[in-house]
N, C-alpha and C. Protein backbone atom coordinates (compact mmCIF):
# COMPACT_ATOMS: atom_id res chain seq x y z
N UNK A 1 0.85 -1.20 0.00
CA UNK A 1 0.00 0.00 0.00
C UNK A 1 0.87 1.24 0.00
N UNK A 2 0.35 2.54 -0.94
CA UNK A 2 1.20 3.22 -0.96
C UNK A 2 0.72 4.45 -0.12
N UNK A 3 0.76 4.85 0.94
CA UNK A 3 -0.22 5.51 1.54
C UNK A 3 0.58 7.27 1.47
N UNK A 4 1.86 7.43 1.14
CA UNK A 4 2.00 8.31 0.96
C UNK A 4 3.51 9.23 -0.13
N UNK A 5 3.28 10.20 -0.54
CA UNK A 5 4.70 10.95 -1.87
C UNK A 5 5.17 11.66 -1.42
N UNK A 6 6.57 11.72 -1.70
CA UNK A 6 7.55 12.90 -0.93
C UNK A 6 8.35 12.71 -2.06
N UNK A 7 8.40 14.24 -2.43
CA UNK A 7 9.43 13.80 -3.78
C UNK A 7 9.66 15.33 -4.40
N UNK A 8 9.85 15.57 -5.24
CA UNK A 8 9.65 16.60 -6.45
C UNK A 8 8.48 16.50 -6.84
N UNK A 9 7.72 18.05 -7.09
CA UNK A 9 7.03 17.83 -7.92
C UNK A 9 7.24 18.34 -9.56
N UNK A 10 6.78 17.18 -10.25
CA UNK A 10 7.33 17.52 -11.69
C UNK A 10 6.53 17.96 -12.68
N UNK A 11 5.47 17.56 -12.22
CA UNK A 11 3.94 18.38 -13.06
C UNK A 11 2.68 18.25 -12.36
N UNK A 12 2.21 19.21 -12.80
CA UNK A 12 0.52 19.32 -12.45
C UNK A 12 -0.43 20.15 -13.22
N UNK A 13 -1.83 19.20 -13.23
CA UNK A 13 -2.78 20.23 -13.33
C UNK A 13 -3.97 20.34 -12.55
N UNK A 14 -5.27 20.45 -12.73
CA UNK A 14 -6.62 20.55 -12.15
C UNK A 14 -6.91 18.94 -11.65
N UNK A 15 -6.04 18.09 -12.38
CA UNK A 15 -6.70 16.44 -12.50
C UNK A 15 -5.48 15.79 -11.61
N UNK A 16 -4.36 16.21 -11.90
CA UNK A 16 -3.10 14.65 -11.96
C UNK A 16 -1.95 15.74 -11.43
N UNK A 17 -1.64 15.21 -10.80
CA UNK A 17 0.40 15.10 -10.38
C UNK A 17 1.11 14.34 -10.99
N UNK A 18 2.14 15.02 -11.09
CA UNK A 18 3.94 13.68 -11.29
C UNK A 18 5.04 14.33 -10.13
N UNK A 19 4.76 13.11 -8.96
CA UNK A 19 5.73 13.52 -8.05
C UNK A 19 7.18 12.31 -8.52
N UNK A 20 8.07 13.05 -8.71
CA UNK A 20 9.46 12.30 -8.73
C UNK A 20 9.72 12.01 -7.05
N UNK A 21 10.01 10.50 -6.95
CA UNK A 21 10.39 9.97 -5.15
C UNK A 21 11.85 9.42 -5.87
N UNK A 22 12.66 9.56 -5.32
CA UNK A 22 13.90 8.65 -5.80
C UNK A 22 14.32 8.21 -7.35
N UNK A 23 14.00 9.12 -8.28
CA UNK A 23 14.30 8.87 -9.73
C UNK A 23 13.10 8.07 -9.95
N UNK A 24 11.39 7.89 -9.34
CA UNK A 24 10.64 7.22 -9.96
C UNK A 24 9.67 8.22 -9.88
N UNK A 25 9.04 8.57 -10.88
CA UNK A 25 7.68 9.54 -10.99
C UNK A 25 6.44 8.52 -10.69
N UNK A 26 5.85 9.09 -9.70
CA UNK A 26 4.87 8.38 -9.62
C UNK A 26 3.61 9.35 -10.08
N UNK A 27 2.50 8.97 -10.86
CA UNK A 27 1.08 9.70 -11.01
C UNK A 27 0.47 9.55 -9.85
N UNK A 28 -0.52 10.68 -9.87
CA UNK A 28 -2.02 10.95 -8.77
C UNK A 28 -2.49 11.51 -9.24
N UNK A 29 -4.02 11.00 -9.21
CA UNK A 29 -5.29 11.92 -9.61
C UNK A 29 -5.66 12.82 -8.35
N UNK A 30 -5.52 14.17 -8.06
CA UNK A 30 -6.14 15.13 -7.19
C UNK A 30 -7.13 15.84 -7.60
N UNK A 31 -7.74 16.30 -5.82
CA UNK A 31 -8.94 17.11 -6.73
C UNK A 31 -8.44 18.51 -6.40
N UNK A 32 -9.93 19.39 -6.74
CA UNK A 32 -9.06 21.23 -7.08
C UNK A 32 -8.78 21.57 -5.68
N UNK A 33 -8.75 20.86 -4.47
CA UNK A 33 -8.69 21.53 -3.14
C UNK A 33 -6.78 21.24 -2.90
N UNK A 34 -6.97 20.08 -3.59
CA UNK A 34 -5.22 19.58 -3.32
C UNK A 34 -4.40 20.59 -3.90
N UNK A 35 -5.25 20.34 -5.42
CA UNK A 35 -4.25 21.24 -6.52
C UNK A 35 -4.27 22.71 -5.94
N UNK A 36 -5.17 23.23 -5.18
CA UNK A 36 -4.73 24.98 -5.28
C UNK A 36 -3.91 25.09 -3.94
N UNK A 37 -3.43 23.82 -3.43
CA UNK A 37 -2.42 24.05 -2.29
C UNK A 37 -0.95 23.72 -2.78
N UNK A 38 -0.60 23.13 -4.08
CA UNK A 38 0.29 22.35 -4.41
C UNK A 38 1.23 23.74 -4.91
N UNK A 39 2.70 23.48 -4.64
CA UNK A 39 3.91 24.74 -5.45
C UNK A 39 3.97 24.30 -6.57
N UNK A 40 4.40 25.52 -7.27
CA UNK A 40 5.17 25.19 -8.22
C UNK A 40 5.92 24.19 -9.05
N UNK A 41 6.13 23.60 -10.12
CA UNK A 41 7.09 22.13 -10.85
C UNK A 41 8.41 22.64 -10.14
N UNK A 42 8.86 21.80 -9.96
CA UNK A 42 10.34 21.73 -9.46
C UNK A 42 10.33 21.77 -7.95
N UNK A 43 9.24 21.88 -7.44
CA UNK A 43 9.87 22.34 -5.58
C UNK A 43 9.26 20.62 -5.20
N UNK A 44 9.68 20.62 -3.59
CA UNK A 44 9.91 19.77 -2.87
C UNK A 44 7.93 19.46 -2.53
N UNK A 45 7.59 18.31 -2.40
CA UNK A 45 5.99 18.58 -1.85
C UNK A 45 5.61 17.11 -1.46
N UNK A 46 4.86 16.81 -0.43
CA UNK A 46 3.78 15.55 -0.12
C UNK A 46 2.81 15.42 -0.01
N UNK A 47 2.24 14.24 -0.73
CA UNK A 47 1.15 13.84 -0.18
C UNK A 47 0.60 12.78 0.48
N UNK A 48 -0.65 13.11 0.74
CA UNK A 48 -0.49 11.77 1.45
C UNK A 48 -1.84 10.67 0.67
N UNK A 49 -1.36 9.75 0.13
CA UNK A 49 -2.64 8.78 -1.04
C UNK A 49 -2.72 7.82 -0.29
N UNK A 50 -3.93 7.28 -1.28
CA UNK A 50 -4.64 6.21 -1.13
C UNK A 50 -4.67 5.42 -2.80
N UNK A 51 -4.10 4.07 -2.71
CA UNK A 51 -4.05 3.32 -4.10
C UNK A 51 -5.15 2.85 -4.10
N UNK A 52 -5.91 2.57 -5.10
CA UNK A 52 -7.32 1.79 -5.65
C UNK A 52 -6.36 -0.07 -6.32
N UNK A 53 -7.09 -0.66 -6.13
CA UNK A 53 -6.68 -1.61 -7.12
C UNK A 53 -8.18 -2.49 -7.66
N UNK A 54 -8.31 -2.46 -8.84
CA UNK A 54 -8.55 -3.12 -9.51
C UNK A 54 -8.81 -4.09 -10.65
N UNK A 55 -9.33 -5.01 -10.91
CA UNK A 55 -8.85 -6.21 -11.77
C UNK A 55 -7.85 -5.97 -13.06
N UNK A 56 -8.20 -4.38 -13.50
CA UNK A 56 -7.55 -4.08 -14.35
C UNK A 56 -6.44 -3.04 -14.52
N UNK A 57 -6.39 -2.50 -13.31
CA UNK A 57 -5.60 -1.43 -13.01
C UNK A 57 -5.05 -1.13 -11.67
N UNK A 58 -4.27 -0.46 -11.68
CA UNK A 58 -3.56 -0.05 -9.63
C UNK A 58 -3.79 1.72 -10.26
N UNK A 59 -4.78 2.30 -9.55
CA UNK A 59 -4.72 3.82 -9.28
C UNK A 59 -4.49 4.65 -8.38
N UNK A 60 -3.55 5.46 -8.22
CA UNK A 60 -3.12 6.32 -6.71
C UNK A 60 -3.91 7.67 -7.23
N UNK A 61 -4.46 7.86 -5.63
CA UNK A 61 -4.71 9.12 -5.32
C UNK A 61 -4.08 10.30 -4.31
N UNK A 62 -3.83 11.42 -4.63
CA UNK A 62 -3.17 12.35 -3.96
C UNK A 62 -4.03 12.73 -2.96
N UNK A 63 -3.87 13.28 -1.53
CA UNK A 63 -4.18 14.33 -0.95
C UNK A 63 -3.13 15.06 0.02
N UNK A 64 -3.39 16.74 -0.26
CA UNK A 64 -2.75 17.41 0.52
C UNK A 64 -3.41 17.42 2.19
N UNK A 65 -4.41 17.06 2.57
CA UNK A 65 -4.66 16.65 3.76
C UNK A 65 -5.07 15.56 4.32
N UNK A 66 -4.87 15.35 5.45
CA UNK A 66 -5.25 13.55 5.41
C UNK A 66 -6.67 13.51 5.70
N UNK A 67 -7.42 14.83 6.15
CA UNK A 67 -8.73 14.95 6.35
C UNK A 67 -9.10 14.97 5.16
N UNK A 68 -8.68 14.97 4.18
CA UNK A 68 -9.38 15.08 3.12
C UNK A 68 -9.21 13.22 2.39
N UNK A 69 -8.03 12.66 2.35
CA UNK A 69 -8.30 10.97 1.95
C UNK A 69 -9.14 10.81 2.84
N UNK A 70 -9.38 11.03 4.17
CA UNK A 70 -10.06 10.56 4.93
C UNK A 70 -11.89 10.72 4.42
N UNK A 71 -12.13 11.63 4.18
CA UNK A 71 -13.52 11.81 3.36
C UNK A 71 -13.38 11.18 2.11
N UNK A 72 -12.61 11.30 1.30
CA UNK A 72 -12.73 10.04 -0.24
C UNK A 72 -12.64 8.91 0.34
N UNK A 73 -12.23 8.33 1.46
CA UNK A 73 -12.37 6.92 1.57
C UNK A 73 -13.94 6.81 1.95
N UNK A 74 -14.00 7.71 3.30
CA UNK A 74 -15.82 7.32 3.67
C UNK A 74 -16.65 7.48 2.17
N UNK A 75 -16.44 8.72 1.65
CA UNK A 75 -17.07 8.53 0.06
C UNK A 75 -17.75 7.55 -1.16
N UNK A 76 -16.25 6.88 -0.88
CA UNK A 76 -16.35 5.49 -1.97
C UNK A 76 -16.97 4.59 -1.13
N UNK A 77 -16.77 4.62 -0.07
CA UNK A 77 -17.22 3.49 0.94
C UNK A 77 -18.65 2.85 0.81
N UNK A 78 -19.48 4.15 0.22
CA UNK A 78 -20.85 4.25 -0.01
C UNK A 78 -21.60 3.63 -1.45
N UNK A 79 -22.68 3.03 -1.73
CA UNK A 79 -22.92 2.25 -2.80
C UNK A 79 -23.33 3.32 -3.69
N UNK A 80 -22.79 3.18 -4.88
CA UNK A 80 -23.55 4.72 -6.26
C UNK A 80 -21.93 5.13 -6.27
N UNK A 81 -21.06 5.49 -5.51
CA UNK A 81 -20.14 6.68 -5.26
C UNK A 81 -19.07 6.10 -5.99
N UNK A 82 -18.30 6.30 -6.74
CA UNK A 82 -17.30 5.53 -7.51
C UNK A 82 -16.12 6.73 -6.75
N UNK A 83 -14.35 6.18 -7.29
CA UNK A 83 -13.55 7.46 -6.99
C UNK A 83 -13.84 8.83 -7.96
N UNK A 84 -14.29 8.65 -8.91
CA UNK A 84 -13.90 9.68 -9.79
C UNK A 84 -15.39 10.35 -9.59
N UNK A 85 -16.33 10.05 -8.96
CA UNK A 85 -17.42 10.93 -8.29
C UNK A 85 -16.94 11.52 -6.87
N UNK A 86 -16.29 10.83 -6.30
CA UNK A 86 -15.59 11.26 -4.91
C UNK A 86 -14.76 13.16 -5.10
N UNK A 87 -13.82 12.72 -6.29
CA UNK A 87 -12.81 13.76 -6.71
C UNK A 87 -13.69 15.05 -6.78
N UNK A 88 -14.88 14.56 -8.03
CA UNK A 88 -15.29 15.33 -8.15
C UNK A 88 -16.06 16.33 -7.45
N UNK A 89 -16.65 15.41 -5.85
CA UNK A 89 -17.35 16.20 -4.72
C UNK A 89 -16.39 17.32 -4.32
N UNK A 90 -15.20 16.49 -3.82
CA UNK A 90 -13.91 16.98 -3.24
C UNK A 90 -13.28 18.44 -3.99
N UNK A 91 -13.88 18.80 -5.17
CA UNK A 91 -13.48 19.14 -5.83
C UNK A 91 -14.31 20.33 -6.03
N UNK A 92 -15.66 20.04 -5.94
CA UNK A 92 -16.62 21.27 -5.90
C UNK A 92 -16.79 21.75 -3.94
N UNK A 93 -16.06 20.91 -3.21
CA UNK A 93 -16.42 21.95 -1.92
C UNK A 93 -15.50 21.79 -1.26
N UNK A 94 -15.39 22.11 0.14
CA UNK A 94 -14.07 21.54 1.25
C UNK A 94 -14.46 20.39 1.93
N UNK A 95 -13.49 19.91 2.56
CA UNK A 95 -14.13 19.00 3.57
C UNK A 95 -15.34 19.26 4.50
N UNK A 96 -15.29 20.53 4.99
CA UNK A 96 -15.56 21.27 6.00
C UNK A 96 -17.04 21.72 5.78
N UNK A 97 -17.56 22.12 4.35
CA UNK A 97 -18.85 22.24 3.92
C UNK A 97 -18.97 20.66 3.81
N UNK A 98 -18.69 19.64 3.28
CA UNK A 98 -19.16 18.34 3.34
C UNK A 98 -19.56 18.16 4.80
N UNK A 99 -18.94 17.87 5.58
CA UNK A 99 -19.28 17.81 6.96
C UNK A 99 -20.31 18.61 7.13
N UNK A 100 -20.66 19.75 7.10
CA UNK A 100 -21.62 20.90 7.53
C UNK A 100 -23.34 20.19 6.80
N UNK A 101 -23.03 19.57 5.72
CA UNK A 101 -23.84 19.61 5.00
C UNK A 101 -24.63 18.09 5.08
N UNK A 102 -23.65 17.31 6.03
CA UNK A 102 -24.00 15.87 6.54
C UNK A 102 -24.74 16.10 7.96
N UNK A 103 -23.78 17.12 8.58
CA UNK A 103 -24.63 17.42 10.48
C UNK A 103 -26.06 17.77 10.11
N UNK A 104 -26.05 18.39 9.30
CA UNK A 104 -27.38 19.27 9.32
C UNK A 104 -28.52 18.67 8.19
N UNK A 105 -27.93 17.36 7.60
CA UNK A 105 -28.91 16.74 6.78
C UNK A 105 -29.47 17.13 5.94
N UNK A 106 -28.56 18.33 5.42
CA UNK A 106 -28.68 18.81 4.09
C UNK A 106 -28.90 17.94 2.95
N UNK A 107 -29.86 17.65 2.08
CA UNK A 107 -29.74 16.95 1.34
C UNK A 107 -29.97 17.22 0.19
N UNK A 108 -30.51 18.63 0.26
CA UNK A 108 -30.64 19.29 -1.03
C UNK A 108 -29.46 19.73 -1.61
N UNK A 109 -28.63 20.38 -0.91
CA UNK A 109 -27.44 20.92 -1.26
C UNK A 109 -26.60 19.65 -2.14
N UNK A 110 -26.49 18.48 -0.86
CA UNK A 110 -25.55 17.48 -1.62
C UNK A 110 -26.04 16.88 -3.01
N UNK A 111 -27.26 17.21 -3.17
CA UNK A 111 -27.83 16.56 -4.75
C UNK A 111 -27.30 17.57 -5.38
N UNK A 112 -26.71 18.80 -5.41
CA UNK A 112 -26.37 19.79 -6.19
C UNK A 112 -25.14 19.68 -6.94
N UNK A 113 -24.22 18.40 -5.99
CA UNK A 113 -23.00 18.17 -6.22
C UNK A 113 -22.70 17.25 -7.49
N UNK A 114 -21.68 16.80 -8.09
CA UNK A 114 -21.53 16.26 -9.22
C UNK A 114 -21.56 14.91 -8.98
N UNK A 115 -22.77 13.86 -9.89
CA UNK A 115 -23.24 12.45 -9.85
C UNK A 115 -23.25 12.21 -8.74
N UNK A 116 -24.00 13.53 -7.94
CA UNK A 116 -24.95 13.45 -6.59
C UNK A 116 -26.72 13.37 -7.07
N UNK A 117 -27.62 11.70 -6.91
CA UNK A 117 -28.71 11.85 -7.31
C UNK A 117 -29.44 11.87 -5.43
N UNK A 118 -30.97 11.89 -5.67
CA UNK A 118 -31.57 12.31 -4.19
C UNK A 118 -30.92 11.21 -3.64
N UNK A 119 -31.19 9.60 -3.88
CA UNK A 119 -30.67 8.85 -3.08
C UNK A 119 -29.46 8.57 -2.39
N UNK A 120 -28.33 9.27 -3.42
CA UNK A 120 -27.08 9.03 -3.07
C UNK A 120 -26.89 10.10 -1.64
N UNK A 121 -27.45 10.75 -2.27
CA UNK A 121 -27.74 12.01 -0.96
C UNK A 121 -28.04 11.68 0.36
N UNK A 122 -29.17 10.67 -0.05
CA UNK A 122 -29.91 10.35 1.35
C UNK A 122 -28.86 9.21 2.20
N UNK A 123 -27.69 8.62 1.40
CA UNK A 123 -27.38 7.32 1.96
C UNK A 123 -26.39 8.26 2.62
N UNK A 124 -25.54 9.29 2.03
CA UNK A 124 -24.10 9.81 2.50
C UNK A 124 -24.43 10.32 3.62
N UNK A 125 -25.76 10.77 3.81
CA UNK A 125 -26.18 11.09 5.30
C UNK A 125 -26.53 10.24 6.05
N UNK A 126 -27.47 9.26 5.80
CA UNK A 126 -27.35 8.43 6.64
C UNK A 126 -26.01 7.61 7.03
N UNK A 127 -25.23 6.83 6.01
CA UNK A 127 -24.10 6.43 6.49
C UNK A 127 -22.67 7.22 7.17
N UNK A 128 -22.76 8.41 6.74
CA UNK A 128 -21.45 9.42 7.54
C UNK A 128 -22.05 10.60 8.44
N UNK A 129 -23.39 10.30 9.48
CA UNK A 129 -23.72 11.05 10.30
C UNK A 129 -22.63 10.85 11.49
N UNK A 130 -22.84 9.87 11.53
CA UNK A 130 -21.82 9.67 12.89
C UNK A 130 -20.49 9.09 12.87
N UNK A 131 -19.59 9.96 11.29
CA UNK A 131 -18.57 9.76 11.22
C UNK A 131 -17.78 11.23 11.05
N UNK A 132 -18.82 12.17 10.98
CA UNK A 132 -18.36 13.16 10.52
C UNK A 132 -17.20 14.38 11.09
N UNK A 133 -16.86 13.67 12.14
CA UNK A 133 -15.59 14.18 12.99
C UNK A 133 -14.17 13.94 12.43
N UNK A 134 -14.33 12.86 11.47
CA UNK A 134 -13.20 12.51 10.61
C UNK A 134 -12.95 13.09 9.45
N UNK A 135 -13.98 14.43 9.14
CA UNK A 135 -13.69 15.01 8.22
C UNK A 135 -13.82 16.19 8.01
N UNK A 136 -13.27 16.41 9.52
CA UNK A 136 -12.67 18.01 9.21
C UNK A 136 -11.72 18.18 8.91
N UNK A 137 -11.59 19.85 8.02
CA UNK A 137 -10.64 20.26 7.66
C UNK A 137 -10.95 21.60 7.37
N UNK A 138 -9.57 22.47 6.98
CA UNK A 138 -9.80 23.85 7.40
C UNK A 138 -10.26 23.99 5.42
N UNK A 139 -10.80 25.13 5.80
CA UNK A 139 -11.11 25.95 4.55
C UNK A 139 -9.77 26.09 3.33
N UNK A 140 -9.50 25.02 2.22
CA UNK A 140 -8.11 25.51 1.36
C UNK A 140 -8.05 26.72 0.52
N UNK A 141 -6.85 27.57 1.07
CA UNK A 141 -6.92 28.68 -0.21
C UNK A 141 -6.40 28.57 -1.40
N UNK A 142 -7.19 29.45 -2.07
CA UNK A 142 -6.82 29.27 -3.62
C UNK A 142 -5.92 30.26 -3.86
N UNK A 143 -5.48 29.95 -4.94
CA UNK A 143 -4.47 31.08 -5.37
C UNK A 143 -5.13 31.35 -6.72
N UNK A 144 -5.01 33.12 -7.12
CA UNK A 144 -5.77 33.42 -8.44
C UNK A 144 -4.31 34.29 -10.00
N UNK A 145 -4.66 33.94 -10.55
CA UNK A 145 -3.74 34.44 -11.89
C UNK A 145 -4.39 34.93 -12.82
N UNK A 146 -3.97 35.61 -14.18
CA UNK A 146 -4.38 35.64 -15.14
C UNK A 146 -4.76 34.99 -15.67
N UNK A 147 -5.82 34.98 -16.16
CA UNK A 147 -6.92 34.39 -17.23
C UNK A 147 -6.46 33.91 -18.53
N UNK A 148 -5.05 33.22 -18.62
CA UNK A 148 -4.47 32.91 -19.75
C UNK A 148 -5.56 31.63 -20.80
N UNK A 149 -4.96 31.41 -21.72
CA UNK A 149 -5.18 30.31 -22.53
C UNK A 149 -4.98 29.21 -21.52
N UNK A 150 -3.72 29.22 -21.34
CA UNK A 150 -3.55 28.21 -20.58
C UNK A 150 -4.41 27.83 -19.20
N UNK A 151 -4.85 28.36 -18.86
CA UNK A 151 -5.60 28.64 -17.60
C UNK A 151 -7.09 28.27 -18.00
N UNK A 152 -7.31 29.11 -19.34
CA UNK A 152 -8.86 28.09 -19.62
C UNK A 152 -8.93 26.55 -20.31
N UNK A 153 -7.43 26.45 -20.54
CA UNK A 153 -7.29 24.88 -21.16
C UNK A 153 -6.81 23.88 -20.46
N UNK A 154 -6.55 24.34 -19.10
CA UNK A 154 -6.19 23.52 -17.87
C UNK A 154 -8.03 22.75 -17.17
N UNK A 155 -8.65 23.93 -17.16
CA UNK A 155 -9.99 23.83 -16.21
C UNK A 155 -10.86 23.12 -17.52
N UNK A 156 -10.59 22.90 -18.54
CA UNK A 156 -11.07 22.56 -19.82
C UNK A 156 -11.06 20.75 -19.78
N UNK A 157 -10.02 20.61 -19.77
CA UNK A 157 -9.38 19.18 -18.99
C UNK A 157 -9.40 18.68 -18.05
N UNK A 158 -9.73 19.55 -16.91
CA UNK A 158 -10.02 19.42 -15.50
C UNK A 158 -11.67 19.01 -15.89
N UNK A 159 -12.64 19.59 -16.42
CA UNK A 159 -14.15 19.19 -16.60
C UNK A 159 -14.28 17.68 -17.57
N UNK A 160 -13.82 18.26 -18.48
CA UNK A 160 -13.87 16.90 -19.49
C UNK A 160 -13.45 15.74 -18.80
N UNK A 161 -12.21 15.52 -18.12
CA UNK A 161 -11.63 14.69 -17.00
C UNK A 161 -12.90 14.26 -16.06
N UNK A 162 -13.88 15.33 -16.01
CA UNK A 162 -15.09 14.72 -14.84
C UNK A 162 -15.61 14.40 -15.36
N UNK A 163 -15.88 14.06 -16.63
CA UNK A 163 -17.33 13.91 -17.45
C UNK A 163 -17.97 14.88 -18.19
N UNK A 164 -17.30 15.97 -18.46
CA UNK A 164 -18.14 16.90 -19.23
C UNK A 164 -17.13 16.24 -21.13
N UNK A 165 -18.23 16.79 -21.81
CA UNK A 165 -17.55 16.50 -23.58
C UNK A 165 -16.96 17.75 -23.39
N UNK A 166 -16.15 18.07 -24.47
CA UNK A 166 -14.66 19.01 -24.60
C UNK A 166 -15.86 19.99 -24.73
N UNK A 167 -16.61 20.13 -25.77
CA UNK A 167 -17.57 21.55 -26.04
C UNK A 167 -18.30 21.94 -24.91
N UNK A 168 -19.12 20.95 -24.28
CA UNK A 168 -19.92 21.33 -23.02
C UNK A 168 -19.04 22.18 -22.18
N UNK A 169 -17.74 21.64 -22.16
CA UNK A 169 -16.89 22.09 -21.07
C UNK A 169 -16.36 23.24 -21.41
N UNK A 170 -15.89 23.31 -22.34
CA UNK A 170 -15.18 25.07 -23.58
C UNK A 170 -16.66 26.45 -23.41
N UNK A 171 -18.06 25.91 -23.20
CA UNK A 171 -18.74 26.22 -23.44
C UNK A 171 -18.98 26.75 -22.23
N UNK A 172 -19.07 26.26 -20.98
CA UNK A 172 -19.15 26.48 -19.42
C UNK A 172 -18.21 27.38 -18.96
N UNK A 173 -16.95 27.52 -19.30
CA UNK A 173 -15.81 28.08 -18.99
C UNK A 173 -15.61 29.19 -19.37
N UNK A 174 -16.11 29.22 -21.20
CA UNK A 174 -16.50 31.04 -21.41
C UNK A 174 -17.83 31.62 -20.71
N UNK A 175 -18.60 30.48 -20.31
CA UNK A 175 -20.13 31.28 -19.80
C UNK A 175 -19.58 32.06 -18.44
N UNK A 176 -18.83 31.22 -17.59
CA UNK A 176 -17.77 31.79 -16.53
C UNK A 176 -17.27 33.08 -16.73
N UNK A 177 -16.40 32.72 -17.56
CA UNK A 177 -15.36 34.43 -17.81
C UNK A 177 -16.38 35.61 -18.28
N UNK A 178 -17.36 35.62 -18.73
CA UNK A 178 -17.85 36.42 -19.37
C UNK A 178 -18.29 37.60 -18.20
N UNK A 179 -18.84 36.18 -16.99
CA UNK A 179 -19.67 37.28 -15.47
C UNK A 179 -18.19 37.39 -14.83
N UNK A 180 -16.95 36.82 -15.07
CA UNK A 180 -15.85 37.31 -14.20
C UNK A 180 -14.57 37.51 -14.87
N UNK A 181 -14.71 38.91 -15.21
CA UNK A 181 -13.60 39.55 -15.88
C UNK A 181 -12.32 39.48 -14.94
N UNK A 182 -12.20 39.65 -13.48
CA UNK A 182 -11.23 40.34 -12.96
C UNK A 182 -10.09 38.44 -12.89
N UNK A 183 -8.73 38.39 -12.25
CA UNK A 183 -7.80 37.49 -11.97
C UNK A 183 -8.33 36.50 -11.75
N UNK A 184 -8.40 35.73 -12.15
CA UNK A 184 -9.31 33.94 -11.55
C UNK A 184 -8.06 33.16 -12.02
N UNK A 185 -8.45 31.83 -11.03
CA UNK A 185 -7.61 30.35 -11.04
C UNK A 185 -8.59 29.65 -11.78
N UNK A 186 -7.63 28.60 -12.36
CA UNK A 186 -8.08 27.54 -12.60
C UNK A 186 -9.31 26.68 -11.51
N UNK A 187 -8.97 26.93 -10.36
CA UNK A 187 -9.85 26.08 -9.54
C UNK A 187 -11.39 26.56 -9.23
N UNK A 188 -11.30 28.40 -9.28
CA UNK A 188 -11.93 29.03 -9.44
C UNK A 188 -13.06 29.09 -10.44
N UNK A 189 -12.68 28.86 -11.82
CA UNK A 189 -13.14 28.55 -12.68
C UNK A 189 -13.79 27.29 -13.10
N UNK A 190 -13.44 25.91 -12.20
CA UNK A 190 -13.85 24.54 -12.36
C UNK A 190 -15.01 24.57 -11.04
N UNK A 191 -14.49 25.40 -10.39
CA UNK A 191 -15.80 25.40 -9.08
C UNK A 191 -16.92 26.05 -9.86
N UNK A 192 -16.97 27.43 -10.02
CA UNK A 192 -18.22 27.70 -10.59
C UNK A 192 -18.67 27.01 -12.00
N UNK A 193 -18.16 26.61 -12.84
CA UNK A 193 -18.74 25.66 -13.98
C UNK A 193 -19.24 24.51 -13.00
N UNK A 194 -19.14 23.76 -11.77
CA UNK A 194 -19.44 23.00 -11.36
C UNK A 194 -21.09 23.05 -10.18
N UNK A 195 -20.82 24.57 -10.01
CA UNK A 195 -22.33 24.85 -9.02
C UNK A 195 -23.26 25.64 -10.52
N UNK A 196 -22.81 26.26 -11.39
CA UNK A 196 -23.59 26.33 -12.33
C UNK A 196 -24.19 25.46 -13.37
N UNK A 197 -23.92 24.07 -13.51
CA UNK A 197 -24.07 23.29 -13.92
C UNK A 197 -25.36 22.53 -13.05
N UNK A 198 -25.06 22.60 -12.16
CA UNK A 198 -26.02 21.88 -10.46
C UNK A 198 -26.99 22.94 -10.31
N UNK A 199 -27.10 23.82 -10.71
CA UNK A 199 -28.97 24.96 -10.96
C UNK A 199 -29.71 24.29 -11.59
């Protein structure tokens, strides 16, 4: 089990890492809470994962907090919830609104979330009411940049990567920029295509 990366990091985007550990790059799929904590290519960074294995594949996942594997594991744990619906929760909120939104039996909210239907809703509350101490975590900040190409073809890949088609997703991302002219992130930009999508 590989439960955790210390290494270089050698690339990233909205979806995936390449941490170099000892001359071996290893991949991770992260979600946007990891990625807007992660430095720069070239600096020193850890995380701490969780490997998937199955019949056809071994998949590692990144997290920059352990409160946060700690909620993708209860996540998947649940029947409907696959990892790459997990990411994607992880990805539209913090730990910290997940929790908020389990105490209080929110269940409208969590159907809002991505390949969140009523039922799945109803089970994540019932099954992580009285786990939900394991998944706190503080609020992650984002960091914001110019609105490059690159920046809308990162969050472009970051959607399509969840399930959106390349156009749906090209299409969401200018509907974005249009109401927010001023400095935005990438993560910034995959969050709101992700609660505007859930109206």
């Amino acid at each position: 089990m590989i439960s955790r990366l210390s290494g270089k990091l050698l690339s990233k985007n909205a979806t995936e890492v390449v941490i170099d550990c000892n001359g071996v790059g290893f991949s991770a799929y992260i979600s946007l809470s990891t990625y807007a904590q992660l430095p720069a290519p070239g600096n020193d960074v850890e995380l701490q994962t969780l490997l998937i294995s199955r019949e056809d594949s071994l998949t590692l996942y990144g997290f920059h907090e352990d409160s946060e594997r700690n909620a993708f594991k209860q996540l998947i744990s649940i029947s409907g919830i696959g990892a790459k619906t997990a990411i994607a929760v992880l990805s539209s909120l913090s730990v910290t609104e997940l929790q908020e939104y389990i105490a209080t039996a929110n269940s409208v909210a969590l159907q809002k979330l991505p390949g969140i239907g009523k039922k799945t809703a109803e089970r994540i509350i019932l099954e992580l009411k009285d786990k939900i101490s394991r998944l706190y975590a503080g609020e992650p900040t984002g960091t914001s940049g110019g609105v490059s190409n690159v920046i809308k073809q990162e969050a472009v890949l970051a959607l399509v990567a969840l399930g959106f088609s390349n156009l749906s997703a090209e299409k969401a991302v200018n509907k974005v920029l249009v109401v927010n002219t001023q400095d935005i992130s990438v993560e910034f930009l995959i969050r709101q295509v992700l609660k505007n999508s859930a109206k």
